[in-house]
Protein backbone atom coordinates (compact mmCIF):
# COMPACT_ATOMS: atom_id res chain seq x y z
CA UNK A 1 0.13 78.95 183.92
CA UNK A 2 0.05 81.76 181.87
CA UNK A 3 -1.54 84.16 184.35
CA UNK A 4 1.44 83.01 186.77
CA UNK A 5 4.06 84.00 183.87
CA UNK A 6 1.71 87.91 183.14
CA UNK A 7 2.38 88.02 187.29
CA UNK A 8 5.68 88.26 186.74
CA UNK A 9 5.95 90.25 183.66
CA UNK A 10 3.75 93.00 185.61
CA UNK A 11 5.79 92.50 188.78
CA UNK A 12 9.37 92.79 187.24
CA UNK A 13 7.85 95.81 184.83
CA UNK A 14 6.67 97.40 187.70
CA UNK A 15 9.61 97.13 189.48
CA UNK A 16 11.59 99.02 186.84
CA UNK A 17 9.22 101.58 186.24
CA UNK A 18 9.23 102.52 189.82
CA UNK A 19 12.56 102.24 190.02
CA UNK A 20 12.96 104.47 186.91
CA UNK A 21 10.18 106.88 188.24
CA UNK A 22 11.70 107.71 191.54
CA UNK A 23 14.94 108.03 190.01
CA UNK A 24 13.96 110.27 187.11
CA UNK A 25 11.88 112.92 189.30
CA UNK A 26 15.65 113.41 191.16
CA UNK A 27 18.22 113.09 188.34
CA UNK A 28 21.44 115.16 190.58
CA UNK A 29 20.24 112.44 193.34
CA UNK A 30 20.74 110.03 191.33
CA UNK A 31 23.91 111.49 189.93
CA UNK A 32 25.25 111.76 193.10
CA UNK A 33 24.51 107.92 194.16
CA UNK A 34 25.99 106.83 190.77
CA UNK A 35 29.35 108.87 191.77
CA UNK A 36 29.38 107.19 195.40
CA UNK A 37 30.41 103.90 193.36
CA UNK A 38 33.66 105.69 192.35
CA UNK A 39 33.43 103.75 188.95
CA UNK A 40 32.68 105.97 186.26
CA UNK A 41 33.51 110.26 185.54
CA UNK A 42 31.58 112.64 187.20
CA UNK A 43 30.11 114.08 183.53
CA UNK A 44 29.15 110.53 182.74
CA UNK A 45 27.58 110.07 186.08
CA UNK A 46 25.09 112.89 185.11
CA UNK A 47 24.40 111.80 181.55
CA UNK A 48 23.39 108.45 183.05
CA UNK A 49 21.07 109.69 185.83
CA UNK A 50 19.06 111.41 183.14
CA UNK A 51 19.06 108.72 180.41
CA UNK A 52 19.14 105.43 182.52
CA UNK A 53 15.75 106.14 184.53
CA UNK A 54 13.42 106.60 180.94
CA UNK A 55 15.45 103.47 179.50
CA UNK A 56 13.87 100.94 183.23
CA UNK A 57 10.73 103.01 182.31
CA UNK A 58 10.45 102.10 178.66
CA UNK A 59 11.86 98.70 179.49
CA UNK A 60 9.66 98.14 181.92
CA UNK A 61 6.61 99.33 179.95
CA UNK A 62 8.02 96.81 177.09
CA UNK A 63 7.96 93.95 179.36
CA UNK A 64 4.46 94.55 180.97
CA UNK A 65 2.63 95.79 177.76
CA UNK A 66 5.11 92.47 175.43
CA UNK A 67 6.28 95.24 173.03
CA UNK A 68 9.78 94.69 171.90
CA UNK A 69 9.47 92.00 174.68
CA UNK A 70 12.83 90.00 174.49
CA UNK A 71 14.53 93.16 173.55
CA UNK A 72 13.46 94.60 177.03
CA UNK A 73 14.37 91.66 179.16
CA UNK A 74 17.59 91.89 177.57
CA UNK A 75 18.32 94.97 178.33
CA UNK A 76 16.58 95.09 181.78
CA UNK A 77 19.14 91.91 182.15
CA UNK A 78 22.44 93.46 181.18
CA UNK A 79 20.84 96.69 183.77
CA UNK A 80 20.27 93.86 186.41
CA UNK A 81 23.72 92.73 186.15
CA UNK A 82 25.46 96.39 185.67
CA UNK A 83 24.01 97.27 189.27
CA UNK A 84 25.03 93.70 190.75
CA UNK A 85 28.75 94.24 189.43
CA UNK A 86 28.92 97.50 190.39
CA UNK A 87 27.29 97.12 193.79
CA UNK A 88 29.87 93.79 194.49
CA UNK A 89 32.83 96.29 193.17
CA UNK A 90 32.29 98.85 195.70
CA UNK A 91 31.64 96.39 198.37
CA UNK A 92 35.18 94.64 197.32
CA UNK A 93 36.61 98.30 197.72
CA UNK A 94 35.38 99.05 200.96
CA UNK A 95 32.73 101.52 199.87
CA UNK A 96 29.60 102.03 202.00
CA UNK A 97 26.92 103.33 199.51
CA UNK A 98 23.25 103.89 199.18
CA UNK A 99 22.65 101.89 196.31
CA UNK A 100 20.45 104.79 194.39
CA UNK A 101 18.26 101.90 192.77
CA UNK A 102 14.89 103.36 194.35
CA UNK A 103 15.65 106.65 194.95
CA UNK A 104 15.12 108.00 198.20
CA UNK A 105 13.04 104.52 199.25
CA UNK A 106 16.45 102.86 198.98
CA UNK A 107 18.00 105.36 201.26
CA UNK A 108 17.94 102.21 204.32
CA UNK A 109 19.00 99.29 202.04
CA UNK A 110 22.28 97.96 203.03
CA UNK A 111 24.18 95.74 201.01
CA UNK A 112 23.00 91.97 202.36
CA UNK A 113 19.02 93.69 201.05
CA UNK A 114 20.34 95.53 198.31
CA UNK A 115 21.87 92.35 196.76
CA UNK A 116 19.23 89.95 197.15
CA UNK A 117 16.80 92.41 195.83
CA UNK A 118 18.84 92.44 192.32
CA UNK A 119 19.48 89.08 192.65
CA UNK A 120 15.66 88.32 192.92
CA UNK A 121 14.88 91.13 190.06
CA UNK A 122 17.72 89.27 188.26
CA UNK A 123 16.06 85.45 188.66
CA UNK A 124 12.69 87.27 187.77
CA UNK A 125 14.15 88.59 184.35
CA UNK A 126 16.45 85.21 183.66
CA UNK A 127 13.05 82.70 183.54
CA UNK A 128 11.00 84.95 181.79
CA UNK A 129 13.94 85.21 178.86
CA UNK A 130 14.15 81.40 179.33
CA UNK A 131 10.22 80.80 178.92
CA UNK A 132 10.62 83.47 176.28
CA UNK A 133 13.52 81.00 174.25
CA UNK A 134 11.06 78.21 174.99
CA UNK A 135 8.24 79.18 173.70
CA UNK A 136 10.02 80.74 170.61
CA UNK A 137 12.10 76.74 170.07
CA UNK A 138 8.53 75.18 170.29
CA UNK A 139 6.97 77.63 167.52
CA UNK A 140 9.69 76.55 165.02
């Protein structure tokens, strides 16, 4: 069982990294996809396309390598559920965008894919944190 539980730790950490990878090697992309949502200032578009790509990284790389595990997942949660919100928002609003999460490789997501891929990253992240509180009530 644990093997099945380091599957997923490497498979959601991996996912972020990428994620963070593509996104970092084309931070103005990236700025640009973040202003397509129409949500947040132009200046703080760019700040986040150059910050938010290192923090999936080092999330990512906490997750798969269980340094400052739970501290990861949380974060990597609160991410997962940032890009849900904000992809729901501009769906609400009428706003066809390209969702920016993989860089380029998203480019042919629309929003039915684009939404069950967070919502599977986000059911990934939710049971490990859950096996995470588990195993931390049965220590005590």
């Amino acid at each position: 069982m644990n093997l099945f539980w380091r599957i997923v730790d490497f498979v959601v950490g991996g996912i972020f990294i990428y994620a963070g990878v593509l996104k970092a090697m084309e931070p103005i992309r990236f700025a640009s996809d973040i202003e397509n949502y129409h949500v947040i200032p132009w200046a703080l578009g760019v700040r986040l396309a150059f910050y938010l790509p290192w923090l999936e990284i080092l999330c990512g790389a906490a997750v798969i390598f269980r340094r400052l595990y739970a501290g990861g997942l949380v974060t990597l949660l609160a991410l997962t559920l940032v890009f849900i919100g904000a992809t729901i928002s501009a769906k609400v609003r009428g706003i066809d965008i390209t969702c920016g999460c993989f860089g380029y490789a998203s480019d042919n997501l629309g929003f039915i894919a684009h939404l069950a891929l967070n919502l599977i990253i986000l059911i990934g992240v939710v049971l490990l944190l859950r096996r995470t509180a588990v195993s931390t009530e049965a220590r005590s």
